[in-house]
Protein backbone atom coordinates (compact mmCIF):
# COMPACT_ATOMS: atom_id res chain seq x y z
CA UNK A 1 55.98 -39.42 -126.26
CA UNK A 2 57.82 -42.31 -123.89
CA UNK A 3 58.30 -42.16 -120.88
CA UNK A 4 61.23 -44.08 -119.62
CA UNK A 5 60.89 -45.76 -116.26
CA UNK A 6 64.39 -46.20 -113.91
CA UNK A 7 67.18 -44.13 -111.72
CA UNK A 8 69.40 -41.90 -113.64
CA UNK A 9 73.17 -42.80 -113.28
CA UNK A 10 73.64 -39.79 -110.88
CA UNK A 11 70.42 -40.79 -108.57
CA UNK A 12 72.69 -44.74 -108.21
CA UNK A 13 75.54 -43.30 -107.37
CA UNK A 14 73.87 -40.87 -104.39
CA UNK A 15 72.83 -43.88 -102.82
CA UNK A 16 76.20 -45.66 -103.16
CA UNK A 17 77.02 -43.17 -101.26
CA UNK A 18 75.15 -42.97 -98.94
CA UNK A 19 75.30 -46.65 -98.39
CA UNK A 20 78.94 -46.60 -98.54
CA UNK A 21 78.97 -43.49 -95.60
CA UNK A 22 76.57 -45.77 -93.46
CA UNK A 23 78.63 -48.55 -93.90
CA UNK A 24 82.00 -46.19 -92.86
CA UNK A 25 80.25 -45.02 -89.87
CA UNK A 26 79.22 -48.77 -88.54
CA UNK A 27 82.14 -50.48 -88.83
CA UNK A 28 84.03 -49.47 -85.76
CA UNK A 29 81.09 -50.03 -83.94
CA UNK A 30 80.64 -53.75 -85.14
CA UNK A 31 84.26 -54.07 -84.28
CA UNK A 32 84.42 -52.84 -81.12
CA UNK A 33 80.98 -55.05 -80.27
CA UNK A 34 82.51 -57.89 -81.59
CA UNK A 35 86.03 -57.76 -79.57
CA UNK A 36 83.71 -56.87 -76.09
CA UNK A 37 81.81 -60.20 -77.05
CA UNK A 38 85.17 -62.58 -77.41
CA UNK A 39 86.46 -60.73 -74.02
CA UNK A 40 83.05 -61.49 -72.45
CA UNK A 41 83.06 -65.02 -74.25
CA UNK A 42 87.25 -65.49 -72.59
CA UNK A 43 86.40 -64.68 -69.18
CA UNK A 44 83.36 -66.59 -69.13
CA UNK A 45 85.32 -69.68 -70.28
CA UNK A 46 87.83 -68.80 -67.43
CA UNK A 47 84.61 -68.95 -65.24
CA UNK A 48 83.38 -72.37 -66.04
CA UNK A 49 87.00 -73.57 -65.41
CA UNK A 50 87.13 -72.62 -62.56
CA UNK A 51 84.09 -74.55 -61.39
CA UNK A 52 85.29 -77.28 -63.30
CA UNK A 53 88.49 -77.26 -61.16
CA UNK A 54 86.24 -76.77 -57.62
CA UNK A 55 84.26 -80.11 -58.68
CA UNK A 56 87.29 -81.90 -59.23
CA UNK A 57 89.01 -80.95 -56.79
CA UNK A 58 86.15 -82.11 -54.48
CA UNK A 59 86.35 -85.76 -56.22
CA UNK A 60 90.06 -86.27 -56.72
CA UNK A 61 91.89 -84.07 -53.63
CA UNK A 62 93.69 -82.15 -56.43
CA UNK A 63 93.99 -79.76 -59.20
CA UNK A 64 93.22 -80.68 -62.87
CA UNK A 65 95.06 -79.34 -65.95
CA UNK A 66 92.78 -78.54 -69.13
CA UNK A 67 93.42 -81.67 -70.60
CA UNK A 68 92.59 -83.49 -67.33
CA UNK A 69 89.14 -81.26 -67.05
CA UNK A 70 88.63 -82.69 -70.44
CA UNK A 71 89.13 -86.20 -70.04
CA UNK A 72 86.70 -86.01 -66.76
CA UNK A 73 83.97 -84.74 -68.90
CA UNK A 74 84.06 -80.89 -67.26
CA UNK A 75 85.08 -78.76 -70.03
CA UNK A 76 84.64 -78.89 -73.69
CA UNK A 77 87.63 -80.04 -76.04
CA UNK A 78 87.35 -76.97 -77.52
CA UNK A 79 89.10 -75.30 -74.62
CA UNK A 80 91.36 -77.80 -73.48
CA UNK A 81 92.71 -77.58 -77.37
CA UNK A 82 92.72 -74.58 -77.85
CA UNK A 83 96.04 -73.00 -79.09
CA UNK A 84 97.33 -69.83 -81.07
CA UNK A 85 96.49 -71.57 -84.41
CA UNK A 86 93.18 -73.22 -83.33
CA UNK A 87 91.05 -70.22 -80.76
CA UNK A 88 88.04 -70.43 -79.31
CA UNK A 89 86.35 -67.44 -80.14
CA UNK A 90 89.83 -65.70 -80.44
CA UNK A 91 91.29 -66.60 -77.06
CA UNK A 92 93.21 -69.56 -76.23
CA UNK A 93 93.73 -71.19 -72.82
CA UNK A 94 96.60 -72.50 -70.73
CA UNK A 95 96.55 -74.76 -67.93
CA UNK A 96 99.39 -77.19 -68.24
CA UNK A 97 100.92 -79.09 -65.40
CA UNK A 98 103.42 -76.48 -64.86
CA UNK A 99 100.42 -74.12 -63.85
CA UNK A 100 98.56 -76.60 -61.92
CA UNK A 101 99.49 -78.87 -59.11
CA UNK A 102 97.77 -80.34 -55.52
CA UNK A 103 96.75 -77.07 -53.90
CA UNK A 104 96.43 -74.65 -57.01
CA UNK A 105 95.35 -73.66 -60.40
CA UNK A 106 96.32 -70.90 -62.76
CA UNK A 107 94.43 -71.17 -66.04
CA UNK A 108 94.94 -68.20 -68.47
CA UNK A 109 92.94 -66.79 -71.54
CA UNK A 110 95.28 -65.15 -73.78
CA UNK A 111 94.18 -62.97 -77.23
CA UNK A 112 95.07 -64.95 -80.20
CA UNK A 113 96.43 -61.45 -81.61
CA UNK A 114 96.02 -57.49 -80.47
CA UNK A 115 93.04 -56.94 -82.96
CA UNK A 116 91.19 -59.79 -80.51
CA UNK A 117 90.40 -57.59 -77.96
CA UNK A 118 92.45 -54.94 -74.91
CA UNK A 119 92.66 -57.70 -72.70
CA UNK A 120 94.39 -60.98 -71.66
CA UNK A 121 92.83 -62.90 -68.01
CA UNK A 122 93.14 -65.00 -66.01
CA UNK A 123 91.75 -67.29 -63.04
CA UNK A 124 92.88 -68.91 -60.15
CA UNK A 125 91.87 -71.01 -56.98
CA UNK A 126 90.41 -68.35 -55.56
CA UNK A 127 87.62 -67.79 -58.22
CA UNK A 128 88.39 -64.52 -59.38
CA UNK A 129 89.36 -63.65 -63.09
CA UNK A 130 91.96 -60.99 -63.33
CA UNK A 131 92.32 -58.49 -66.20
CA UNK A 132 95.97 -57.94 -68.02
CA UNK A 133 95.54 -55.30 -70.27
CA UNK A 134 98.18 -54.91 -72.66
CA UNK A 135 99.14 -53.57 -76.35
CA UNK A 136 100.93 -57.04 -76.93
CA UNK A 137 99.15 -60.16 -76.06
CA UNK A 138 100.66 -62.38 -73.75
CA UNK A 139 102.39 -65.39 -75.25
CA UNK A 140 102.86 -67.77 -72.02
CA UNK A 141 100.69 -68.30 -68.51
CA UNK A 142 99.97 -65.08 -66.70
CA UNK A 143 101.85 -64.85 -63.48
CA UNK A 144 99.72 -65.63 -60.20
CA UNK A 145 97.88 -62.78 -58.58
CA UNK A 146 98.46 -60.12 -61.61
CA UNK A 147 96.22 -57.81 -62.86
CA UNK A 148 93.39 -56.17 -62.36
CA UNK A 149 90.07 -58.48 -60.37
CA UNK A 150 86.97 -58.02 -62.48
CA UNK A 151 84.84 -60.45 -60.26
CA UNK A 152 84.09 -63.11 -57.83
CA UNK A 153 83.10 -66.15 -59.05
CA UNK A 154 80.07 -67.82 -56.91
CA UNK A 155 82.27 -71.00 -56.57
CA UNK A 156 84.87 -71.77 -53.34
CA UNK A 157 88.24 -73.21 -53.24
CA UNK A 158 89.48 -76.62 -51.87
């Protein structure tokens, strides 16, 4: 007598299932931990511009767009490039002349589309990232002073 060694076709296709239930279960979970990461990742950014704007403000007696930050060695080209096309870690930022000028800054992280997270933010000369939370992502610079505060920064204005 043999005696065949292996899984039966019904014993593969139990665990396909099983895999494929685990896998159905996870998902929005993974999801929703990845778009929490890219929010945390956005206002982070926001924070590090910010204290790139308080240290040159302190050397130059004014406000610095992205592209300015950039050139002065403060923030990473990967911000002050950042578009709709081309996000970092699903955000973009804004901070063009028309949001910046001698006295203050308003540099915004906006979702490259809804599925990037709840949330668009921004940051001003006062430190504090604000929360925008929307269906739609916003497609220009957040107006001044709206939304939601989700925290100080440690850094001061001019």
């Amino acid at each position: 007598m043999r005696h065949e060694q292996g899984f039966s076709l019904v014993e593969l296709l139990i665990v396909v299932g099983i895999i494929g239930a685990i896998a159905a279960i996870a998902t929005p979970n993974i999801l929703g931990a990845r778009k929490s990461g890219q929010e945390a990742s956005a206002v982070g950014t926001l924070r590090t511009c910010a204290s790139a704007e308080f240290t040159y403000v302190t050397s130059n007696n004014y406000y610095a767009t992205l592209a300015q930050l950039n050139s002065a060695s403060l923030i990473d080209a990967t911000i002050s490039g950042s578009s709709i096309t081309a996000p970092k870690s699903a955000y973009y930022y804004l901070g063009a002349p028309e949001d910046v000028n001698a006295t203050q800054f308003n540099l915004s992280a906006l979702r490259q589309d809804a599925r990037s997270g709840k949330s668009d933010y921004h940051v001003q000369e006062d430190g504090v990232v604000r929360e925008m939370i929307t269906i739609a992502p916003a497609t220009a610079s957040l107006t001044r002073d709206a939304g939601t505060p989700i925290g100080a920064s440690s850094g001061s204005g001019s």
